[in-house]
Protein backbone atom coordinates (compact mmCIF):
# COMPACT_ATOMS: atom_id res chain seq x y z
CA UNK A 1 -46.96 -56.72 6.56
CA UNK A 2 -47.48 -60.38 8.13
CA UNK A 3 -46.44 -61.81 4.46
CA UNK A 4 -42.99 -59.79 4.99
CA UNK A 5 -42.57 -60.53 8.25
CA UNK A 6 -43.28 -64.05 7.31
CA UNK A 7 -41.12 -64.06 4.68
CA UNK A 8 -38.31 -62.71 6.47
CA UNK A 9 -38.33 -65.44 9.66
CA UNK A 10 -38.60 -68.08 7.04
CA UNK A 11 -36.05 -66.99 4.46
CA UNK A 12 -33.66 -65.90 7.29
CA UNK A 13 -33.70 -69.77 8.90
CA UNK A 14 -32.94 -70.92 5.34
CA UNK A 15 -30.35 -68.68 4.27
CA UNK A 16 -28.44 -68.38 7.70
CA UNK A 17 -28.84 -72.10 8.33
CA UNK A 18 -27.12 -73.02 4.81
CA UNK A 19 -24.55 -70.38 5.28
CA UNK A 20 -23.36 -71.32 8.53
CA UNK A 21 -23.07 -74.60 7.88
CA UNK A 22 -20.79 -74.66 5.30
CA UNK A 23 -18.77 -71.38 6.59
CA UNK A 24 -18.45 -73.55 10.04
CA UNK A 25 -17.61 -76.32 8.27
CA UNK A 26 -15.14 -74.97 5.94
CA UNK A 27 -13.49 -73.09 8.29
CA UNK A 28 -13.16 -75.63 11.56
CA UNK A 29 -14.09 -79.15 10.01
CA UNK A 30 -16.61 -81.65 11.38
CA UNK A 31 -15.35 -82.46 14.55
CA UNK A 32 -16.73 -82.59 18.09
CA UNK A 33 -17.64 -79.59 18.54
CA UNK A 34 -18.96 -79.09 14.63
CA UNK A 35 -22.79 -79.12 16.46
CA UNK A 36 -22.55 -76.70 19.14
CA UNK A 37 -20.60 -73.97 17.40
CA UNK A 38 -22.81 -74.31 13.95
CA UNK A 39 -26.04 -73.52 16.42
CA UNK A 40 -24.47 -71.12 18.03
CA UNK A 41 -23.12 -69.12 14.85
CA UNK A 42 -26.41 -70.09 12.93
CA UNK A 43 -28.64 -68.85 16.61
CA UNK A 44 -26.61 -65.13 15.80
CA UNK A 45 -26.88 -64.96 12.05
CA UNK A 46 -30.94 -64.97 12.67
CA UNK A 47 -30.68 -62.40 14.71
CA UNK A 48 -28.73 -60.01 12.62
CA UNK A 49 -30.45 -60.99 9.41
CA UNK A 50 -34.20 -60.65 10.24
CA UNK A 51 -34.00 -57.08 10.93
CA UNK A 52 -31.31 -56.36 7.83
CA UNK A 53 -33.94 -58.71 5.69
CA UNK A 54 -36.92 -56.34 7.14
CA UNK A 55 -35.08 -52.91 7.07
CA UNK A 56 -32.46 -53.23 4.28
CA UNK A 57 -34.99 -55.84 2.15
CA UNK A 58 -37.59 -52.91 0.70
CA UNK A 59 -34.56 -50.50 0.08
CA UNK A 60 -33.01 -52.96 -2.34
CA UNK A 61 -36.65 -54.48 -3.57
CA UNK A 62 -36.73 -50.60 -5.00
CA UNK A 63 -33.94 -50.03 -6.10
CA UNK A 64 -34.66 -53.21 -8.20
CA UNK A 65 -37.68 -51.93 -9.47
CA UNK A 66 -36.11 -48.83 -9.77
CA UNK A 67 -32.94 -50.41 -12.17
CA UNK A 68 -35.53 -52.97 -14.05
CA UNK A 69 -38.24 -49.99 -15.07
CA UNK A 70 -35.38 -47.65 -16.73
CA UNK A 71 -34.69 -50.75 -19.32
């Protein structure tokens, strides 16, 4: 459990940091405020996508398993 857990908090600072950056700075540019609304968006992405990584994340890891043992 501490290796998903793990997992999770890293993955989710990796993924959510890379994604908000360039959804941020498609969408609004990099201008002065560029900083403070990319740590803001990035600060709530975490926050929804460690418990989606943690509740949705074994669902799908079966459903792989699930799709790759019928072949």
């Amino acid at each position: 459990m501490k290796h998903k857990i793990a997992f999770a908090l890293i993955m989710g600072v990796i993924t959510t940091g890379i994604i908000s950056f360039t959804l941020i700075s498609i969408n609004i540019g990099f201008n002065e405020k560029f900083f403070t609304i990319w740590l803001r968006s990035w600060g709530i992405a975490y926050l929804v996508v460690i418990p989606a990584i943690l509740i949705i994340g074994p669902q799908v890891q079966k459903f792989v398993d699930k799709l790759l043992r019928s072949k």
